[in-house]
PDB file of N, CA and C in Angstrom:
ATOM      1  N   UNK A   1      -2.512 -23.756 -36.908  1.00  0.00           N
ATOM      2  CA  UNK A   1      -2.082 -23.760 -35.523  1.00  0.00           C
ATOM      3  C   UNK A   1      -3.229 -23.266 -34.644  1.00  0.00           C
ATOM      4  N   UNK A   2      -3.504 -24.061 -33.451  1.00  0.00           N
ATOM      5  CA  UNK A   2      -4.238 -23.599 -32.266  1.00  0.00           C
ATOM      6  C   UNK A   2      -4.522 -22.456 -31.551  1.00  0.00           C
ATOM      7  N   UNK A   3      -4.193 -21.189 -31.748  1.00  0.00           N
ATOM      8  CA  UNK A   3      -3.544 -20.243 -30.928  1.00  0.00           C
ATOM      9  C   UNK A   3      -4.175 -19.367 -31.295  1.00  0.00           C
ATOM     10  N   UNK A   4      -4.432 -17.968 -29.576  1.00  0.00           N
ATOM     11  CA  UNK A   4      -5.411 -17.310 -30.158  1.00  0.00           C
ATOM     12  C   UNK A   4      -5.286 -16.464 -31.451  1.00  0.00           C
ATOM     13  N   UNK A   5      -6.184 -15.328 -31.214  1.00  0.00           N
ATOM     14  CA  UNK A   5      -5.952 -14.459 -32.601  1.00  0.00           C
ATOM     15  C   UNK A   5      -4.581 -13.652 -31.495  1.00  0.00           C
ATOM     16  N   UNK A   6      -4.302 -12.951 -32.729  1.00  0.00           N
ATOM     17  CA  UNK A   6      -2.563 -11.897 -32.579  1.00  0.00           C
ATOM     18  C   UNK A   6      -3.659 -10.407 -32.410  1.00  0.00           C
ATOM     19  N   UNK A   7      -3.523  -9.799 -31.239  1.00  0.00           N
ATOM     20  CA  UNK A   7      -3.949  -8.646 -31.059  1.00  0.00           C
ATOM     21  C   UNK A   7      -3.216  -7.388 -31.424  1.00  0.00           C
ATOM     22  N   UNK A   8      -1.728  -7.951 -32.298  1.00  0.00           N
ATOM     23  CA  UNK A   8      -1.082  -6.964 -32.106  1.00  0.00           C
ATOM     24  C   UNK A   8      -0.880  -5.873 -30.995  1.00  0.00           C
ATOM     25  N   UNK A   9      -1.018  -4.455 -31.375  1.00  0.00           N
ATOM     26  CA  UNK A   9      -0.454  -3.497 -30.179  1.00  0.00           C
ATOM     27  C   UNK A   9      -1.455  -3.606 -28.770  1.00  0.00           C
ATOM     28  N   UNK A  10      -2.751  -4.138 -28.775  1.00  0.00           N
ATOM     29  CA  UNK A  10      -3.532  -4.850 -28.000  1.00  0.00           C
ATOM     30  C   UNK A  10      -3.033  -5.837 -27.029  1.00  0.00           C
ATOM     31  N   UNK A  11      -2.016  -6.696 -27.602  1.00  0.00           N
ATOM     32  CA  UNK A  11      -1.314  -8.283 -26.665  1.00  0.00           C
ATOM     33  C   UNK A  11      -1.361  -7.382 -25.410  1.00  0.00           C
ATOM     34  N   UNK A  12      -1.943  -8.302 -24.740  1.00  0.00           N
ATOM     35  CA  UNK A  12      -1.974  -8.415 -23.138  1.00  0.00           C
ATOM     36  C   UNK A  12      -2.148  -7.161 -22.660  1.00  0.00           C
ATOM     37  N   UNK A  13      -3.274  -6.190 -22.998  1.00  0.00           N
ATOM     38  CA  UNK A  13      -3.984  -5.254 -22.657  1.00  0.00           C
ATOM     39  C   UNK A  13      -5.127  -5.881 -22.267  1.00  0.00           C
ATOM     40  N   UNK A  14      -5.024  -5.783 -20.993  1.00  0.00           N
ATOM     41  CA  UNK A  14      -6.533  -6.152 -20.203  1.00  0.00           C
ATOM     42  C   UNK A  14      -7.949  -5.154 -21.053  1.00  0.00           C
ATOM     43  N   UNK A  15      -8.710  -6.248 -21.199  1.00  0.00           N
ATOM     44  CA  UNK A  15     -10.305  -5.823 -21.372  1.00  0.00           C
ATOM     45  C   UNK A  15     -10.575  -4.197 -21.134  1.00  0.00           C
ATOM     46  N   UNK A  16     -10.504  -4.260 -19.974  1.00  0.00           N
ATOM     47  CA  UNK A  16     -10.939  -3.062 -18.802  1.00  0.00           C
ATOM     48  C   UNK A  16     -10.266  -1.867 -19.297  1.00  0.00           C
ATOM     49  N   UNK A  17      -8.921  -2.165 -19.442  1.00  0.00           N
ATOM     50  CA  UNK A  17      -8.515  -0.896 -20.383  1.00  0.00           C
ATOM     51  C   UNK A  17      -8.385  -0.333 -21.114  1.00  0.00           C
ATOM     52  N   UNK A  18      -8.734  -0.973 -21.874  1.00  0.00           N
ATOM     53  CA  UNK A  18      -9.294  -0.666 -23.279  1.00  0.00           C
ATOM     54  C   UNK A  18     -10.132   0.327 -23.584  1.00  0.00           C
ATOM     55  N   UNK A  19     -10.177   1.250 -24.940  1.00  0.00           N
ATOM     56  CA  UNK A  19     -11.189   2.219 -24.913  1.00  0.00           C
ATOM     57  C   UNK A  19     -12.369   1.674 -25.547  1.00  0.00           C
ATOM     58  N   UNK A  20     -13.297   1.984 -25.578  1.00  0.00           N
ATOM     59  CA  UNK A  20     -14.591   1.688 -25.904  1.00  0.00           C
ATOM     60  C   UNK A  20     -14.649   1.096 -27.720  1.00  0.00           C
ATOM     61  N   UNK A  21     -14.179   1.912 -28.067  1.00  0.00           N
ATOM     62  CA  UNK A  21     -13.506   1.873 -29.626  1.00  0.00           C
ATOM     63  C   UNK A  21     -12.647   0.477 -29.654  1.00  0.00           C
ATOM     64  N   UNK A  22     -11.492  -0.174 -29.054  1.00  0.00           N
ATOM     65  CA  UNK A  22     -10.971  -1.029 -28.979  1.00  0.00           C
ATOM     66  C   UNK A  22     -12.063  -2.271 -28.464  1.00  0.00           C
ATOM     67  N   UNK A  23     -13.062  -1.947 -27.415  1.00  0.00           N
ATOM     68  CA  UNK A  23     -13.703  -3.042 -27.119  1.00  0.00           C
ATOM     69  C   UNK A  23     -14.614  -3.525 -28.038  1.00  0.00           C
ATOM     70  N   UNK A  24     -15.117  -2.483 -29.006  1.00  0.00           N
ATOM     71  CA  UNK A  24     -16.381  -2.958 -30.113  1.00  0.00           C
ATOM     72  C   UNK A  24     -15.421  -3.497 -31.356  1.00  0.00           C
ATOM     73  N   UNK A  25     -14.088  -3.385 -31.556  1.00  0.00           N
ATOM     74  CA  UNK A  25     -13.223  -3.792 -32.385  1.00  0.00           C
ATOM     75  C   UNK A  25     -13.359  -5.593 -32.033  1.00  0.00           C
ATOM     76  N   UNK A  26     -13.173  -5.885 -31.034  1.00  0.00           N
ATOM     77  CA  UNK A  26     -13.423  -7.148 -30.645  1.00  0.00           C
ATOM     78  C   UNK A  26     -14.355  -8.265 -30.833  1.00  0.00           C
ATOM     79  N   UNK A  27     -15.621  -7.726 -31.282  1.00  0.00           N
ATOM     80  CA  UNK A  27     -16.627  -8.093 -31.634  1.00  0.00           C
ATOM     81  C   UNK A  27     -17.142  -8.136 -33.641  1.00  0.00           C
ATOM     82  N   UNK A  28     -16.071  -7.286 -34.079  1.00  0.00           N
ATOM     83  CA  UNK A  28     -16.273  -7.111 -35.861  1.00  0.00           C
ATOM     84  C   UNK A  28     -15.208  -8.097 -36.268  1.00  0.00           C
ATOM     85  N   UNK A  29     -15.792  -9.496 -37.319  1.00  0.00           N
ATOM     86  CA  UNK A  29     -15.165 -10.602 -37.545  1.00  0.00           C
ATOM     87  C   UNK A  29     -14.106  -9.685 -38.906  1.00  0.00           C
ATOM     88  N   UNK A  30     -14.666  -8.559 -39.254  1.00  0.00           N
ATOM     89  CA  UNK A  30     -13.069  -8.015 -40.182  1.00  0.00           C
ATOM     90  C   UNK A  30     -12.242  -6.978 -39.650  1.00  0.00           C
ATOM     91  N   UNK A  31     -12.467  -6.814 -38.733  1.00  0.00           N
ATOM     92  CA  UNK A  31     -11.396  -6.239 -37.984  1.00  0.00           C
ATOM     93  C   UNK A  31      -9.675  -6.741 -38.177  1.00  0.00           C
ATOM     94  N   UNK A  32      -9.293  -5.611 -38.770  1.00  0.00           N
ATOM     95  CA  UNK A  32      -7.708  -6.009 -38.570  1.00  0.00           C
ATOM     96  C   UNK A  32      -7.353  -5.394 -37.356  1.00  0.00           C
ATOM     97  N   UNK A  33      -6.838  -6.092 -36.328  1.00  0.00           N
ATOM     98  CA  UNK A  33      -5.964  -5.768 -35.044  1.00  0.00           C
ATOM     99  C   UNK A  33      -4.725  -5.093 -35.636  1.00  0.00           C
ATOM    100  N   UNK A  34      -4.437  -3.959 -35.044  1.00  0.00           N
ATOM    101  CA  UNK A  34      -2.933  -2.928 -35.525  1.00  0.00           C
ATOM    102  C   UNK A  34      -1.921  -4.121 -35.121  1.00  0.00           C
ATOM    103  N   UNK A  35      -1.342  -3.829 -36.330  1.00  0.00           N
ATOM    104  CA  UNK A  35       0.173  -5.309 -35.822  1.00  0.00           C
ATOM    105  C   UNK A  35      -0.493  -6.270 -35.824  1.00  0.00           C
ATOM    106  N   UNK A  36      -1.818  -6.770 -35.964  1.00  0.00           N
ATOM    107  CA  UNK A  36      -1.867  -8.240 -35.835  1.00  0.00           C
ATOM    108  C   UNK A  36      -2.785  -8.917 -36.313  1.00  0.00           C
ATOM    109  N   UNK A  37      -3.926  -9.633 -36.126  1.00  0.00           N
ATOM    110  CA  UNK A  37      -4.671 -10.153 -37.436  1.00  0.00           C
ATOM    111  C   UNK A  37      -6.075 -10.015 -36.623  1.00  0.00           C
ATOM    112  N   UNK A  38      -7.146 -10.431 -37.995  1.00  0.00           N
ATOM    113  CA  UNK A  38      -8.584 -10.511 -37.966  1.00  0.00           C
ATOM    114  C   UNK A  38      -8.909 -11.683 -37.643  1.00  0.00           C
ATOM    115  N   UNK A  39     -10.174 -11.709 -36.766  1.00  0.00           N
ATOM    116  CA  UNK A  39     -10.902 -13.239 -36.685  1.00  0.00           C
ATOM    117  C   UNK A  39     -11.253 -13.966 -37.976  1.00  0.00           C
ATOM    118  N   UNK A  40     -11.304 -13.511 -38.953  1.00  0.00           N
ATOM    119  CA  UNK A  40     -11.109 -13.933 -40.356  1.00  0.00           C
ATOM    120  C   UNK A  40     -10.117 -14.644 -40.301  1.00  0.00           C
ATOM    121  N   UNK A  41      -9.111 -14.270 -40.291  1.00  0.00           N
ATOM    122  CA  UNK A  41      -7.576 -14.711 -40.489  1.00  0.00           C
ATOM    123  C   UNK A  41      -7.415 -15.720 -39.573  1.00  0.00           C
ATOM    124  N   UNK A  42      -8.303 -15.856 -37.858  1.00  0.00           N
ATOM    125  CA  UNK A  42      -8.012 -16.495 -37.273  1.00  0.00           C
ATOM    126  C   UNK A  42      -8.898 -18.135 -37.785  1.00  0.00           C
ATOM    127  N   UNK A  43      -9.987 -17.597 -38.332  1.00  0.00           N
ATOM    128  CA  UNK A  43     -10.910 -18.408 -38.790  1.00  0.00           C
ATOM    129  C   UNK A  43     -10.056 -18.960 -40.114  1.00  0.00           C
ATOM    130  N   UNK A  44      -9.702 -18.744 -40.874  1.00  0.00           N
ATOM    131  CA  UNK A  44      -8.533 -19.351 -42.101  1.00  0.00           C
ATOM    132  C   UNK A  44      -7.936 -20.562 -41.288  1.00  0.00           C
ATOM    133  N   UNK A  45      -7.095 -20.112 -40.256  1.00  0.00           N
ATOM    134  CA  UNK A  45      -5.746 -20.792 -39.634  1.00  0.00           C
ATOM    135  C   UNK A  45      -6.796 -22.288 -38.864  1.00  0.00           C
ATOM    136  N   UNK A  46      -7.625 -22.335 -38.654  1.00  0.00           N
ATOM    137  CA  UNK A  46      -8.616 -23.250 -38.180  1.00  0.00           C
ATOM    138  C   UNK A  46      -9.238 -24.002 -38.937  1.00  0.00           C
ATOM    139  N   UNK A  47      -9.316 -23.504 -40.360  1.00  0.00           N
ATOM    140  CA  UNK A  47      -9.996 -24.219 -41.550  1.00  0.00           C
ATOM    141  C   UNK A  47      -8.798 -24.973 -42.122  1.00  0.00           C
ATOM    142  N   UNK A  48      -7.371 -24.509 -42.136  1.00  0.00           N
ATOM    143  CA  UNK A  48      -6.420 -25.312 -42.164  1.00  0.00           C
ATOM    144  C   UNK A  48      -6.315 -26.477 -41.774  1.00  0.00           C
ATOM    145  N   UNK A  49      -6.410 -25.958 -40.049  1.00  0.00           N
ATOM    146  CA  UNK A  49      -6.275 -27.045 -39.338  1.00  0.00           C
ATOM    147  C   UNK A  49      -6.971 -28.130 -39.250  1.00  0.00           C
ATOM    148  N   UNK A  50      -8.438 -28.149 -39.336  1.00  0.00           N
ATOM    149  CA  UNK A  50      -9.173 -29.055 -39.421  1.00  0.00           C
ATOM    150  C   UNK A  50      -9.514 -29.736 -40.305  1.00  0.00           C
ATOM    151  N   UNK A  51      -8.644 -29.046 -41.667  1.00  0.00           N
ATOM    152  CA  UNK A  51      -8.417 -29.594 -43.260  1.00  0.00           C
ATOM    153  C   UNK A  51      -7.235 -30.729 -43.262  1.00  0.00           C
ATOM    154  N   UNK A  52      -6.662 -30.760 -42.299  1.00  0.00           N
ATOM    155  CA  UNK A  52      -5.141 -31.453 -41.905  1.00  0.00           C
ATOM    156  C   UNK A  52      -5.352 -32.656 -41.484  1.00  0.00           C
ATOM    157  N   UNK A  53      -6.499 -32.764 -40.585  1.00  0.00           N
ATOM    158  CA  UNK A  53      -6.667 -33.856 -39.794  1.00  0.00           C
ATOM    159  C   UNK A  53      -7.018 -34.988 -40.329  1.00  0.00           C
ATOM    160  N   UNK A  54      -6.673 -35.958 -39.964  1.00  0.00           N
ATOM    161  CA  UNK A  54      -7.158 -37.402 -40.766  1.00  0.00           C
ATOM    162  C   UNK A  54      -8.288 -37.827 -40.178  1.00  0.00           C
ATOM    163  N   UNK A  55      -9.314 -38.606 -40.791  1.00  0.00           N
ATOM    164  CA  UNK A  55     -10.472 -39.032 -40.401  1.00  0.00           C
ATOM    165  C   UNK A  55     -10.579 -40.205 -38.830  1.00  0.00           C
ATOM    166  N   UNK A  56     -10.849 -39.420 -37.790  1.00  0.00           N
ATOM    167  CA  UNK A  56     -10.916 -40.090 -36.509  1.00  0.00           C
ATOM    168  C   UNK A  56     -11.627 -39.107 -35.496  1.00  0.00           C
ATOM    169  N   UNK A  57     -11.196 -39.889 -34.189  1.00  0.00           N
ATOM    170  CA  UNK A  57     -11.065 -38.607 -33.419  1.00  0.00           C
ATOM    171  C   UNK A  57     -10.182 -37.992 -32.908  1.00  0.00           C
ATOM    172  N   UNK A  58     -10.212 -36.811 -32.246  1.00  0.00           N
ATOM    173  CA  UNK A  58      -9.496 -36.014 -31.963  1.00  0.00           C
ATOM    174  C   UNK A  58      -9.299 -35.405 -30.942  1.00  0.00           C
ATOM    175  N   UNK A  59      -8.663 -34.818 -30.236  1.00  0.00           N
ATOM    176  CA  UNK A  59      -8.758 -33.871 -28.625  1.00  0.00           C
ATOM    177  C   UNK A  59      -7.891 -32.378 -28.752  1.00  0.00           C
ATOM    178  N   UNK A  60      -8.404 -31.009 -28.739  1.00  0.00           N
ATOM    179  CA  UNK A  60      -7.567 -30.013 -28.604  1.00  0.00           C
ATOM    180  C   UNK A  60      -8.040 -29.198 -27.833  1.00  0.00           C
ATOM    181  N   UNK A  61      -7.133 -28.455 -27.558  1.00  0.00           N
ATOM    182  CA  UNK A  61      -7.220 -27.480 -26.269  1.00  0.00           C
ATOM    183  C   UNK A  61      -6.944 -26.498 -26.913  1.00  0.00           C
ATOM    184  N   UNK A  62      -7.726 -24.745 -26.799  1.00  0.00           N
ATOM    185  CA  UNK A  62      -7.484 -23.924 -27.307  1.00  0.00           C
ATOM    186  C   UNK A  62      -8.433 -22.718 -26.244  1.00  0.00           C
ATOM    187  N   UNK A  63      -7.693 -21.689 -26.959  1.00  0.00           N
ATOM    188  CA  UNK A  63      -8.457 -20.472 -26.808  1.00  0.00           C
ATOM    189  C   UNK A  63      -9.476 -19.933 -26.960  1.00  0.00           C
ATOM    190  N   UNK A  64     -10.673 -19.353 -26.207  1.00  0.00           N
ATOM    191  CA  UNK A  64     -12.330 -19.279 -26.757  1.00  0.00           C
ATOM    192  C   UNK A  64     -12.139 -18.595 -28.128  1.00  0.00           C
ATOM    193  N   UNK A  65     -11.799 -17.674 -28.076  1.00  0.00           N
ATOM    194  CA  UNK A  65     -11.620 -17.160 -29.623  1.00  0.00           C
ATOM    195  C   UNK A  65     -11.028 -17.989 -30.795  1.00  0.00           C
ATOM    196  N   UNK A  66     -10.636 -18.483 -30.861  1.00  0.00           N
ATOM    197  CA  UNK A  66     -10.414 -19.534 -31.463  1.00  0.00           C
ATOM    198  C   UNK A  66     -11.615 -20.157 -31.683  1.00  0.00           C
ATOM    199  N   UNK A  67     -11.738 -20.819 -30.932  1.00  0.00           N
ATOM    200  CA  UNK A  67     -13.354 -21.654 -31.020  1.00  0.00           C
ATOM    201  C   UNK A  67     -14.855 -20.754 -31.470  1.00  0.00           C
ATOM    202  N   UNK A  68     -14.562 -19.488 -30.673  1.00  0.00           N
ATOM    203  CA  UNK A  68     -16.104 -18.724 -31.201  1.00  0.00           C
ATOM    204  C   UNK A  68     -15.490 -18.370 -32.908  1.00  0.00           C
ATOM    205  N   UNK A  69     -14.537 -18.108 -33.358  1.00  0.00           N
ATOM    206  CA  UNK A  69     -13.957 -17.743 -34.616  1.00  0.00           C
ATOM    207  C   UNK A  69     -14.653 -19.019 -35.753  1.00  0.00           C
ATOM    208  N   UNK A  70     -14.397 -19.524 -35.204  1.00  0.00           N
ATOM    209  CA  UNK A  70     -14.976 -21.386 -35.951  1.00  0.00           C
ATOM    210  C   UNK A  70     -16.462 -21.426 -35.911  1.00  0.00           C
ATOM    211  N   UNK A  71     -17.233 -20.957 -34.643  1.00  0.00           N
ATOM    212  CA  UNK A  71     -18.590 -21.252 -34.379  1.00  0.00           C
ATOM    213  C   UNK A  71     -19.089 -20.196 -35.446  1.00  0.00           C
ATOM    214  N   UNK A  72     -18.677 -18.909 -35.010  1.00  0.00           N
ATOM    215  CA  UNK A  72     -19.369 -18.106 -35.798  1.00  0.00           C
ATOM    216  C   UNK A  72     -19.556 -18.293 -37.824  1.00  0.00           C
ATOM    217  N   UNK A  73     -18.999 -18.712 -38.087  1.00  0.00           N
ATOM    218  CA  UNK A  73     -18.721 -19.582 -39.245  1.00  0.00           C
ATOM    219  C   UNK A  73     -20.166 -20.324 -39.635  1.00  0.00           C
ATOM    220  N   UNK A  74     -20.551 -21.224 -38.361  1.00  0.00           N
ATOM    221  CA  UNK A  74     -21.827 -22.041 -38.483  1.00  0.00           C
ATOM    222  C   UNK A  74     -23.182 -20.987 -38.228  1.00  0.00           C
ATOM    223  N   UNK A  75     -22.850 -20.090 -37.940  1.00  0.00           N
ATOM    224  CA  UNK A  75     -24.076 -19.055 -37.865  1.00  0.00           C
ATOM    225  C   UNK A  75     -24.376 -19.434 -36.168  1.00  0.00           C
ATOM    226  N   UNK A  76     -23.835 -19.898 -35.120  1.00  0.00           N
ATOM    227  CA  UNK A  76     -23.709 -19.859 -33.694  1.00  0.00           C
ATOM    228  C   UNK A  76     -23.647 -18.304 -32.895  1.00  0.00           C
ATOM    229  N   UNK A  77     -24.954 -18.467 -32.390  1.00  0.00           N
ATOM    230  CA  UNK A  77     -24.701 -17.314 -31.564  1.00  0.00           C
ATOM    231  C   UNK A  77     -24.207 -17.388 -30.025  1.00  0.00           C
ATOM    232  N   UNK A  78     -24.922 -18.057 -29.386  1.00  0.00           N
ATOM    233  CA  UNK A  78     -24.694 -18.405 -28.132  1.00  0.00           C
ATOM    234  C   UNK A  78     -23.467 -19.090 -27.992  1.00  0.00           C
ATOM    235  N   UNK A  79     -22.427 -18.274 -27.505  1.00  0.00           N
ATOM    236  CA  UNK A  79     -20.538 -18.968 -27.189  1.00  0.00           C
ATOM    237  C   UNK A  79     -21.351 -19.413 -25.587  1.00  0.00           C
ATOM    238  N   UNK A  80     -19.766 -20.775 -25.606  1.00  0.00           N
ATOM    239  CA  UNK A  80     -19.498 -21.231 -24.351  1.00  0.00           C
ATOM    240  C   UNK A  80     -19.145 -20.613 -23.787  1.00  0.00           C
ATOM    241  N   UNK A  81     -18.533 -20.516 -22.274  1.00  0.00           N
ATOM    242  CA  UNK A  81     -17.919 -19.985 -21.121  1.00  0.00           C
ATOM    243  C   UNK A  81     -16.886 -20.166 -21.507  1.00  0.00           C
ATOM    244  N   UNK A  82     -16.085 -19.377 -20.888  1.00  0.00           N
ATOM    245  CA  UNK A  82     -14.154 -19.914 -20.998  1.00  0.00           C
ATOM    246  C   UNK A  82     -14.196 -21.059 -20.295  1.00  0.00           C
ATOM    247  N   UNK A  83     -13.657 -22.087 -20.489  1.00  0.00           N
ATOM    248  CA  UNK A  83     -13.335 -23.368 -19.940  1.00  0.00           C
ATOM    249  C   UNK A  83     -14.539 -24.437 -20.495  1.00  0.00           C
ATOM    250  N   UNK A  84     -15.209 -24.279 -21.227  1.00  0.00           N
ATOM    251  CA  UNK A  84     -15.984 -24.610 -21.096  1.00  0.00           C
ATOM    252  C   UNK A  84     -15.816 -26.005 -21.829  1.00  0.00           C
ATOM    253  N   UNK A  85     -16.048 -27.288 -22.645  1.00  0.00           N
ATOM    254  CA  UNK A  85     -15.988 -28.864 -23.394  1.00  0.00           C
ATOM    255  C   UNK A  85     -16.896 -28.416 -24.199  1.00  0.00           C
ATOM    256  N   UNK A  86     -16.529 -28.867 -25.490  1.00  0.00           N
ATOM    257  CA  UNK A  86     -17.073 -28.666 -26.602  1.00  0.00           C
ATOM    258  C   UNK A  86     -17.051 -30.334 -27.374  1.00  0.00           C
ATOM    259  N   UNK A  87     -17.985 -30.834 -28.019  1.00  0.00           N
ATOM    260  CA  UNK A  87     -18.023 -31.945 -28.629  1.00  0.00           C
ATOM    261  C   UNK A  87     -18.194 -31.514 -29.835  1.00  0.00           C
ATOM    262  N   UNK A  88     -16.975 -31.410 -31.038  1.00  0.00           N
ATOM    263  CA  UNK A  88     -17.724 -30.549 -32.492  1.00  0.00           C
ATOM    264  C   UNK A  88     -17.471 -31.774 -33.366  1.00  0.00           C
ATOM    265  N   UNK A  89     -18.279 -31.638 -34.466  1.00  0.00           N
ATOM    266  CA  UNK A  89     -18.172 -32.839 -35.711  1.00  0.00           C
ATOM    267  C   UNK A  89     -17.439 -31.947 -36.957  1.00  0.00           C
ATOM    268  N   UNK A  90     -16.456 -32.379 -37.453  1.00  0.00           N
ATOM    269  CA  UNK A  90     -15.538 -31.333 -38.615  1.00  0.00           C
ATOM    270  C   UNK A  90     -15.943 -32.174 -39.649  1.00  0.00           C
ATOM    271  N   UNK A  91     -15.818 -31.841 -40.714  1.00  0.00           N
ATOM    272  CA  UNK A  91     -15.589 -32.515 -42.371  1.00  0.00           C
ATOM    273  C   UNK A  91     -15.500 -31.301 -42.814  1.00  0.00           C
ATOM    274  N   UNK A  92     -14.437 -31.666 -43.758  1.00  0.00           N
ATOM    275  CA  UNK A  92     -13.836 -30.670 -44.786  1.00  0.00           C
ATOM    276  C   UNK A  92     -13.274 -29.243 -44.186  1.00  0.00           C
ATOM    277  N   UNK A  93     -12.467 -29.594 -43.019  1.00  0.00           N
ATOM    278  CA  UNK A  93     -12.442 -28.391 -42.818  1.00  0.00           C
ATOM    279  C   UNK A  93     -13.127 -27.577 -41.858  1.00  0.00           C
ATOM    280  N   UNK A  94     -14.367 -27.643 -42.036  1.00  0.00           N
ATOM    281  CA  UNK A  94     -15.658 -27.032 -41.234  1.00  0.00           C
ATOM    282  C   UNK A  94     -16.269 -27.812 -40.053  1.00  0.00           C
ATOM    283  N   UNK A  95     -16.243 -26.886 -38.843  1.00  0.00           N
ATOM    284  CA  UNK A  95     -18.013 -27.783 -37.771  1.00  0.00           C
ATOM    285  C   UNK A  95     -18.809 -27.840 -38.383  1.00  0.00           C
ATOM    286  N   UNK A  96     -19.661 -29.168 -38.289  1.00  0.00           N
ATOM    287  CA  UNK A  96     -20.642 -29.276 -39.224  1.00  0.00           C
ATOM    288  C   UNK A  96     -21.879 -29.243 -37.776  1.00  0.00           C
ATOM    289  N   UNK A  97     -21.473 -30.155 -37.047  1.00  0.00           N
ATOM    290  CA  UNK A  97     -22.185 -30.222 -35.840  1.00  0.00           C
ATOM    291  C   UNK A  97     -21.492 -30.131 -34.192  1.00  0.00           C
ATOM    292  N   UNK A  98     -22.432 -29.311 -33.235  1.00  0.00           N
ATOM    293  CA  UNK A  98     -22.325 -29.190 -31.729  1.00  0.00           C
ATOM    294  C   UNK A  98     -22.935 -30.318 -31.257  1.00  0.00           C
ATOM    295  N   UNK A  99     -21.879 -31.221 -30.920  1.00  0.00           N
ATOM    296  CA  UNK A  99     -22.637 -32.517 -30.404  1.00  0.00           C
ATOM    297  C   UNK A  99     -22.712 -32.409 -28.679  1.00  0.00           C
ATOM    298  N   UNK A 100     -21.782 -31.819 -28.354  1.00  0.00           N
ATOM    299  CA  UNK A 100     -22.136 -31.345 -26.991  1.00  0.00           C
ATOM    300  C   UNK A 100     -21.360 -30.530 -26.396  1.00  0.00           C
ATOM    301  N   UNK A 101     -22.765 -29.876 -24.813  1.00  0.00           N
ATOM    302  CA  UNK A 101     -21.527 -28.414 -24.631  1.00  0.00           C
ATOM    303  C   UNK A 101     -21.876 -28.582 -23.276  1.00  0.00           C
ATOM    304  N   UNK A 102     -20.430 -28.694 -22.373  1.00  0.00           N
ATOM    305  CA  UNK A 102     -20.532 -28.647 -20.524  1.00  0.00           C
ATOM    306  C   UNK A 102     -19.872 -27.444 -20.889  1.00  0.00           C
ATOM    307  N   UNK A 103     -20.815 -26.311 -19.817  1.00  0.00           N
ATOM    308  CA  UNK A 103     -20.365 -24.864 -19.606  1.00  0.00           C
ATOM    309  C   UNK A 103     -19.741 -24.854 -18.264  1.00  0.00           C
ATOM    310  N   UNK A 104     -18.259 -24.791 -18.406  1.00  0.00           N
ATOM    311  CA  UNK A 104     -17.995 -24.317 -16.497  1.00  0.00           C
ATOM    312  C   UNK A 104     -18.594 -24.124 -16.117  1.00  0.00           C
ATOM    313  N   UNK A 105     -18.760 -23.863 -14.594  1.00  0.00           N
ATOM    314  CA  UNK A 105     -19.751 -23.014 -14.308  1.00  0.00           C
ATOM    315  C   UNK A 105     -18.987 -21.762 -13.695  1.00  0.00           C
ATOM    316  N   UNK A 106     -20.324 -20.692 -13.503  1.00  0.00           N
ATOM    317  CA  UNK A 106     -19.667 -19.483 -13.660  1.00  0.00           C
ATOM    318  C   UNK A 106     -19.735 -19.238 -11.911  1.00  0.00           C
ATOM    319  N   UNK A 107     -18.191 -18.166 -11.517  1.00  0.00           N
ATOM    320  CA  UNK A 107     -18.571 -18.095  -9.916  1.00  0.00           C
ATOM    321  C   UNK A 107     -19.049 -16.576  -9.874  1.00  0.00           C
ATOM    322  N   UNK A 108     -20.312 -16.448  -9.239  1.00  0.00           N
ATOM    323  CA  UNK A 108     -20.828 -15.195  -9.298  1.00  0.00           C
ATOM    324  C   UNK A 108     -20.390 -14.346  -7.530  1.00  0.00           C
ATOM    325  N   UNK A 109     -19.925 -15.084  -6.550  1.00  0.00           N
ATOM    326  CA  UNK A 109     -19.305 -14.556  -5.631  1.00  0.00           C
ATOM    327  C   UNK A 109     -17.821 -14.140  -5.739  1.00  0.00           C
ATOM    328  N   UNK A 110     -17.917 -12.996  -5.266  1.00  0.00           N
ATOM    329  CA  UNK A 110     -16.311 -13.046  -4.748  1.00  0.00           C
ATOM    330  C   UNK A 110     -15.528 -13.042  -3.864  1.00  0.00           C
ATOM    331  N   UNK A 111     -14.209 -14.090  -4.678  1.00  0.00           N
ATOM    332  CA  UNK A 111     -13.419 -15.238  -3.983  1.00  0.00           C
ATOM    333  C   UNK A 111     -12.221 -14.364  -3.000  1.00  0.00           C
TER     334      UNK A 111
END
């Protein structure tokens, strides 16, 4: 399934409030979230998914984490923007290739 990772006791705790400790939790791919799962785990549920698919193309809409969960996999450092189009090539499961990337663009004024 598509969907982000489960932050457990985290769900819908803004960034900002978070303690410092919770924000570097965000960034360690074995991190278990209290109550809820690891980007590991989220990275599993994606290897599923793309194990499912029949040979064509495809269109999905998802959550950046989701997607950086998958990239990081390929040894990708540089993530897209939120919103950003992703063109990925799967076999077996895995991105094999970034065939192309439109980055929103970012608004640096404020609206």
């Amino acid at each position: 399934m598509l969907r982000e990772c489960s932050f457990g006791k985290l769900e819908g705790v803004h960034y900002d409030n978070m303690s410092d400790e919770e924000k570097n939790a965000f960034s360690d791919p074995s991190y278990q979230f209290e109550n809820g799962e690891s980007w590991e785990d989220v990275q599993k549920r994606g290897y599923l998914f793309f194990k499912s698919l029949e040979q064509g193309n495809h269109i999905a809409f998802t959550h950046g984490g989701f997607i950086v969960s998958q990239l990081v996999e390929q040894g990708v450092t540089e993530f897209p923007n939120n919103g950003s189009v992703l063109g990925l090539s799967i076999a077996e499961g895995k991105i094999r290739d970034l065939d192309f990337q439109w980055d929103y663009p970012l608004i640096t004024e404020d609206i």
